[in-house]
C-alpha atoms as a PDB file:
ATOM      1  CA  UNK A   1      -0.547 -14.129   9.379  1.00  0.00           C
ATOM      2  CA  UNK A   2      -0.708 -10.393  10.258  1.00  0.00           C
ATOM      3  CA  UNK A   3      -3.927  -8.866   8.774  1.00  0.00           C
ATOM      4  CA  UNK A   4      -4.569  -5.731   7.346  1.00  0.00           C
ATOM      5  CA  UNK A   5      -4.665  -2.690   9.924  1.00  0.00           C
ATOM      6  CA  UNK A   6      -5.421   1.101   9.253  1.00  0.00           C
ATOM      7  CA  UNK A   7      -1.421   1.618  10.647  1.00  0.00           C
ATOM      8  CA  UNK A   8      -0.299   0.016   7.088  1.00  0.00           C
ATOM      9  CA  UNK A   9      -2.174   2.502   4.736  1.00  0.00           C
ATOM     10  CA  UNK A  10       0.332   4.684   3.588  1.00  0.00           C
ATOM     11  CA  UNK A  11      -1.043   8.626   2.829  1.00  0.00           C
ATOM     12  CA  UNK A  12      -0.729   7.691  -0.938  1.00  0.00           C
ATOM     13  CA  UNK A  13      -3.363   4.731  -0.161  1.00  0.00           C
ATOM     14  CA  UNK A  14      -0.416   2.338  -0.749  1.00  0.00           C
ATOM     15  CA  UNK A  15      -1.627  -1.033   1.495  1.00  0.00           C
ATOM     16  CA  UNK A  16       1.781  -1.604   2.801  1.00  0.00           C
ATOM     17  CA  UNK A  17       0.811  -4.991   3.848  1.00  0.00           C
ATOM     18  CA  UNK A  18       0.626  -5.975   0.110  1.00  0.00           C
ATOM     19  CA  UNK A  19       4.071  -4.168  -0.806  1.00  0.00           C
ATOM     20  CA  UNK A  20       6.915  -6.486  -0.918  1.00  0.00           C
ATOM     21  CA  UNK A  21       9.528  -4.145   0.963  1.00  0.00           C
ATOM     22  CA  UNK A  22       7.170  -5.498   4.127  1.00  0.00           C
ATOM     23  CA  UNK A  23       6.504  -9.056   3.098  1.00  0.00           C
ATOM     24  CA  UNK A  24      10.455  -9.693   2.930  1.00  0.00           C
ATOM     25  CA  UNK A  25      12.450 -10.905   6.051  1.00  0.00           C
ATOM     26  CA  UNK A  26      15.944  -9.028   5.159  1.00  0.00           C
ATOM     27  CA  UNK A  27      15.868  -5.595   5.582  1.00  0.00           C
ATOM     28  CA  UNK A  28      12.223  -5.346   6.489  1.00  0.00           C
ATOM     29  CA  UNK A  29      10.555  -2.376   5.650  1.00  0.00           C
ATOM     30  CA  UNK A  30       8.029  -1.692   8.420  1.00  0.00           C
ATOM     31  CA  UNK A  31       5.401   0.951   6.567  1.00  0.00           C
ATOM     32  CA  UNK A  32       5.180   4.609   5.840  1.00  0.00           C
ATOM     33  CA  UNK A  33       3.274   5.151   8.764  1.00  0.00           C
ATOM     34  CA  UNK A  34       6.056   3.282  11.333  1.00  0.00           C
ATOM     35  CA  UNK A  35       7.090   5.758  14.099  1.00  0.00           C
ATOM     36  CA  UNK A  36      10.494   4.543  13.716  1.00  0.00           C
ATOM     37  CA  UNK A  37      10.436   4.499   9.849  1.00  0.00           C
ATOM     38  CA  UNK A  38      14.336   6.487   9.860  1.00  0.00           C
ATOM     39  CA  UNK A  39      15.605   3.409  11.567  1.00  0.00           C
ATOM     40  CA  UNK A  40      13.440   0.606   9.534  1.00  0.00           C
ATOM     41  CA  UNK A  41      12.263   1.609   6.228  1.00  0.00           C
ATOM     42  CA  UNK A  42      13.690   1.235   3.243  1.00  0.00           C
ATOM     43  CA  UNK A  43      15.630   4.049   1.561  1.00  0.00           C
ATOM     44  CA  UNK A  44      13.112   4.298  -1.125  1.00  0.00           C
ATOM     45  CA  UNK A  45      10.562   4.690   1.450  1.00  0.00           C
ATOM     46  CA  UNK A  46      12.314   6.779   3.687  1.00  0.00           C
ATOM     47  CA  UNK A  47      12.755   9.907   1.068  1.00  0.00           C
ATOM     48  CA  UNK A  48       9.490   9.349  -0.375  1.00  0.00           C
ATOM     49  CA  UNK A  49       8.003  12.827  -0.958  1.00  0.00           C
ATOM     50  CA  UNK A  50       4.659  12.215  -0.916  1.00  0.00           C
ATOM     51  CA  UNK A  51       4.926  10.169   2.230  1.00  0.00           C
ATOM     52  CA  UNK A  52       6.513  13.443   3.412  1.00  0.00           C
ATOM     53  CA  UNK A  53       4.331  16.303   2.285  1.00  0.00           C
ATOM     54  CA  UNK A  54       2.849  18.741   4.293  1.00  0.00           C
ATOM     55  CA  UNK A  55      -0.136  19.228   2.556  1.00  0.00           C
ATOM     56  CA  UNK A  56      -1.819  16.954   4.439  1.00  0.00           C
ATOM     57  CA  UNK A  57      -2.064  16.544   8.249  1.00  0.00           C
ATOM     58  CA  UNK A  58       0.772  14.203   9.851  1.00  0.00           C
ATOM     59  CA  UNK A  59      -1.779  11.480  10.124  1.00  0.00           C
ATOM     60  CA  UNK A  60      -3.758  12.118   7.384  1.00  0.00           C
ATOM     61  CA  UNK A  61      -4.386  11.066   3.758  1.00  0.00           C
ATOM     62  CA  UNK A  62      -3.498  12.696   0.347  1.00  0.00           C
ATOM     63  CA  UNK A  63      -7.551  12.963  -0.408  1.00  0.00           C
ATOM     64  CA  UNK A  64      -7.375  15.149   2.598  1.00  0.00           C
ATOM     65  CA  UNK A  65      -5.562  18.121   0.310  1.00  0.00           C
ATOM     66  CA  UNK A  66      -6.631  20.833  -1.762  1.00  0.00           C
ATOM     67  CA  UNK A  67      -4.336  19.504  -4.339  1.00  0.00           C
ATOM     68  CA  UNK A  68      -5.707  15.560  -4.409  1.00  0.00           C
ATOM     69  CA  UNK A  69      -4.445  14.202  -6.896  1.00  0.00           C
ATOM     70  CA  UNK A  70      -1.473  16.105  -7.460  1.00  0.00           C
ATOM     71  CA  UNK A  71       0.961  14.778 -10.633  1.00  0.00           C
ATOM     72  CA  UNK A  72       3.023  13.041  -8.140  1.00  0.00           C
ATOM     73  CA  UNK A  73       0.006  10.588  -7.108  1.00  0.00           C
ATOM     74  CA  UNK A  74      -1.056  10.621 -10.691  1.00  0.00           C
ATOM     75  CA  UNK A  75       2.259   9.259 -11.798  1.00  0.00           C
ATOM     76  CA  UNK A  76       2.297   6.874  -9.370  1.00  0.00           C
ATOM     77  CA  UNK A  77      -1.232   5.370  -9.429  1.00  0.00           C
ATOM     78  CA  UNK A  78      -0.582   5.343 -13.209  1.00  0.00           C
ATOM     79  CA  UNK A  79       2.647   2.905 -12.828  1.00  0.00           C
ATOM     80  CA  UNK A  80       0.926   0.942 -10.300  1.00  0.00           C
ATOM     81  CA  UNK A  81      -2.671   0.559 -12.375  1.00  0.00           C
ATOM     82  CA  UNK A  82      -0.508  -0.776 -14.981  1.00  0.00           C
ATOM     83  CA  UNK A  83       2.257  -2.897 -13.471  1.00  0.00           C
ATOM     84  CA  UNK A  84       0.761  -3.866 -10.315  1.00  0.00           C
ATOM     85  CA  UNK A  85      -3.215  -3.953 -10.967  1.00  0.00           C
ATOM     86  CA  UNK A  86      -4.109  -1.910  -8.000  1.00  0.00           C
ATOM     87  CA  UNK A  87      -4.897   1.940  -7.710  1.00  0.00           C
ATOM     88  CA  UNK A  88      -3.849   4.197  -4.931  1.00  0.00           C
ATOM     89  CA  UNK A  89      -6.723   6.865  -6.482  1.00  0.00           C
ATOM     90  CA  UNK A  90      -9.558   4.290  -6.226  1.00  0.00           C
ATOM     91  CA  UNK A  91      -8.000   3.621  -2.641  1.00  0.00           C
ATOM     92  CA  UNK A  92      -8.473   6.826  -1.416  1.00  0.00           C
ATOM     93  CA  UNK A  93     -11.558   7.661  -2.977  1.00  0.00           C
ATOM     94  CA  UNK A  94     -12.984   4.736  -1.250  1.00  0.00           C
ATOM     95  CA  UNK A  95     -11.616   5.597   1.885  1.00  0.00           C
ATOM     96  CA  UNK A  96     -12.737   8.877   1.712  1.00  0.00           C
ATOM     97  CA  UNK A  97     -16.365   7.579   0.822  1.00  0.00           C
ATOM     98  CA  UNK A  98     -16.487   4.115   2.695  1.00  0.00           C
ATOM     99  CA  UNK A  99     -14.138   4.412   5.552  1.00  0.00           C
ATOM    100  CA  UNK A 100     -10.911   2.357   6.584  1.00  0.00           C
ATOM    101  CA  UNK A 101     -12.898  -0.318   7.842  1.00  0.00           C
ATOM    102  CA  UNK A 102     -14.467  -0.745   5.084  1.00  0.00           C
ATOM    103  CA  UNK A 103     -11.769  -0.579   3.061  1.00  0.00           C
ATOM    104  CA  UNK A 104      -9.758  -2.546   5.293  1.00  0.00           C
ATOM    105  CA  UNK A 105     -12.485  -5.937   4.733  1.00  0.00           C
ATOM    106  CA  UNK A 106     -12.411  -5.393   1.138  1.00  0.00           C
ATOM    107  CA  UNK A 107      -8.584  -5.211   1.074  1.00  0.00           C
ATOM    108  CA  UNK A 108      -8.411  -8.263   3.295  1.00  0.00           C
ATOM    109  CA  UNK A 109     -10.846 -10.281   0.921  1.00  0.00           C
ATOM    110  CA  UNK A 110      -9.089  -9.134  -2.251  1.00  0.00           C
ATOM    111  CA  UNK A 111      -5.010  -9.755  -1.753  1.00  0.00           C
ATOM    112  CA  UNK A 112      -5.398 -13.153   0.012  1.00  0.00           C
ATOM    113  CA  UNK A 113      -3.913 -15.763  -1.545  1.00  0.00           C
ATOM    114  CA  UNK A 114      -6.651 -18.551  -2.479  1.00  0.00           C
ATOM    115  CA  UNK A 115      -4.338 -21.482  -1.753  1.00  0.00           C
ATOM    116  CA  UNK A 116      -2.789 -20.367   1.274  1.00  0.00           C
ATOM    117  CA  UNK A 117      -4.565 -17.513   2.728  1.00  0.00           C
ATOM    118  CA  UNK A 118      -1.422 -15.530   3.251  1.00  0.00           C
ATOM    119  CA  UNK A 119      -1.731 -11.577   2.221  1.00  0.00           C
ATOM    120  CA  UNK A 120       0.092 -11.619  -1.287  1.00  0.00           C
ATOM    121  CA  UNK A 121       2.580  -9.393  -2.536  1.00  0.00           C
ATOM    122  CA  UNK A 122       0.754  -6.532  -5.042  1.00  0.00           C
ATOM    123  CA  UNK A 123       4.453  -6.675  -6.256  1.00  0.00           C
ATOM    124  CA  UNK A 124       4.470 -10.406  -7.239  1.00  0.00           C
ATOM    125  CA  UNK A 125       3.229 -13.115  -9.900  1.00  0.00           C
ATOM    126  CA  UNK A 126       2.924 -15.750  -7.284  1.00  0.00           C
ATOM    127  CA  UNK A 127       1.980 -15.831  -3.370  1.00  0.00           C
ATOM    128  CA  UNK A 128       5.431 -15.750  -1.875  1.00  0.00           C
ATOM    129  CA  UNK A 129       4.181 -18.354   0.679  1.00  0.00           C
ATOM    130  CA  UNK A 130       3.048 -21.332  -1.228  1.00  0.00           C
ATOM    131  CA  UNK A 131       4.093 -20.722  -4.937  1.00  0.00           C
ATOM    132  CA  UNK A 132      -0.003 -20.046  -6.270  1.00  0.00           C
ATOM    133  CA  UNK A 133       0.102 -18.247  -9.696  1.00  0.00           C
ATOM    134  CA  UNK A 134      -1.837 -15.109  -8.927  1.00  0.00           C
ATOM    135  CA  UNK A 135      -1.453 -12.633 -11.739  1.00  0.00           C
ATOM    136  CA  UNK A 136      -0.659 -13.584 -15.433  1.00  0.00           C
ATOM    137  CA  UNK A 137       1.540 -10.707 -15.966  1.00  0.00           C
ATOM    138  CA  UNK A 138       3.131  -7.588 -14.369  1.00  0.00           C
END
């Protein structure tokens, strides 16, 4: 199992690792941060536009701007809070507060799968490994 690793935090405070664009074997997306990402990614990752704003510095995060959270953000952490129970906001603002190591334990303690110990899939009902029920709903 790969773990979690600051390289997979996207600028939005997407964990990557969780998204199911990376879990997948056929046509792999490889992160938002992935040097390579023109080659690798996904198309919707590849054109994302908050991924690509320059608000923030190349290697930075979107707490990191004068506009955090812009309406973009908002309208994503909004679909996500309610479809995929998980927050890029509360990401960030605990990254910003706590660190990416810290927020890189909690992460790994939160989105394993308690039957297999795989990373699940924020994007799933069940752990795409061994089957586990995780969520009741998306």
């Amino acid at each position: 199992m790969e773990g979690m690793r600051a390289e997979f935090i996207a600028p939005c405070g997407m964990n990557c690792r969780l998204c199911i664009g990376f879990q997948r074997d056929k046509n792999k997306c490889l992160g938002c941060r992935y040097e390579d990402a023109i080659i690798y990614v996904t198309k919707e990752s590849r054109h994302c536009v908050i991924k690509s704003c320059q608000k923030k510095s190349a290697d930075g995060y979107c707490f990191e701007c004068d506009s955090f959270p812009c309406r973009r953000l908002k309208n994503l952490d909004k679909r996500y809070r309610t479809k995929y129970h998980m927050s890029m906001l509360e990401n960030l603002e605990y990254i910003s507060q706590y660190g990416i190591d810290s927020f890189l334990n909690l992460e790994q303690q939160r989105w394993v799968c308690p039957g297999c110990h795989e990373i699940i899939s924020v994007h799933r009902l069940n752990c795409l490994s061994c089957g586990i029920k995780i969520f009741d709903s998306q």
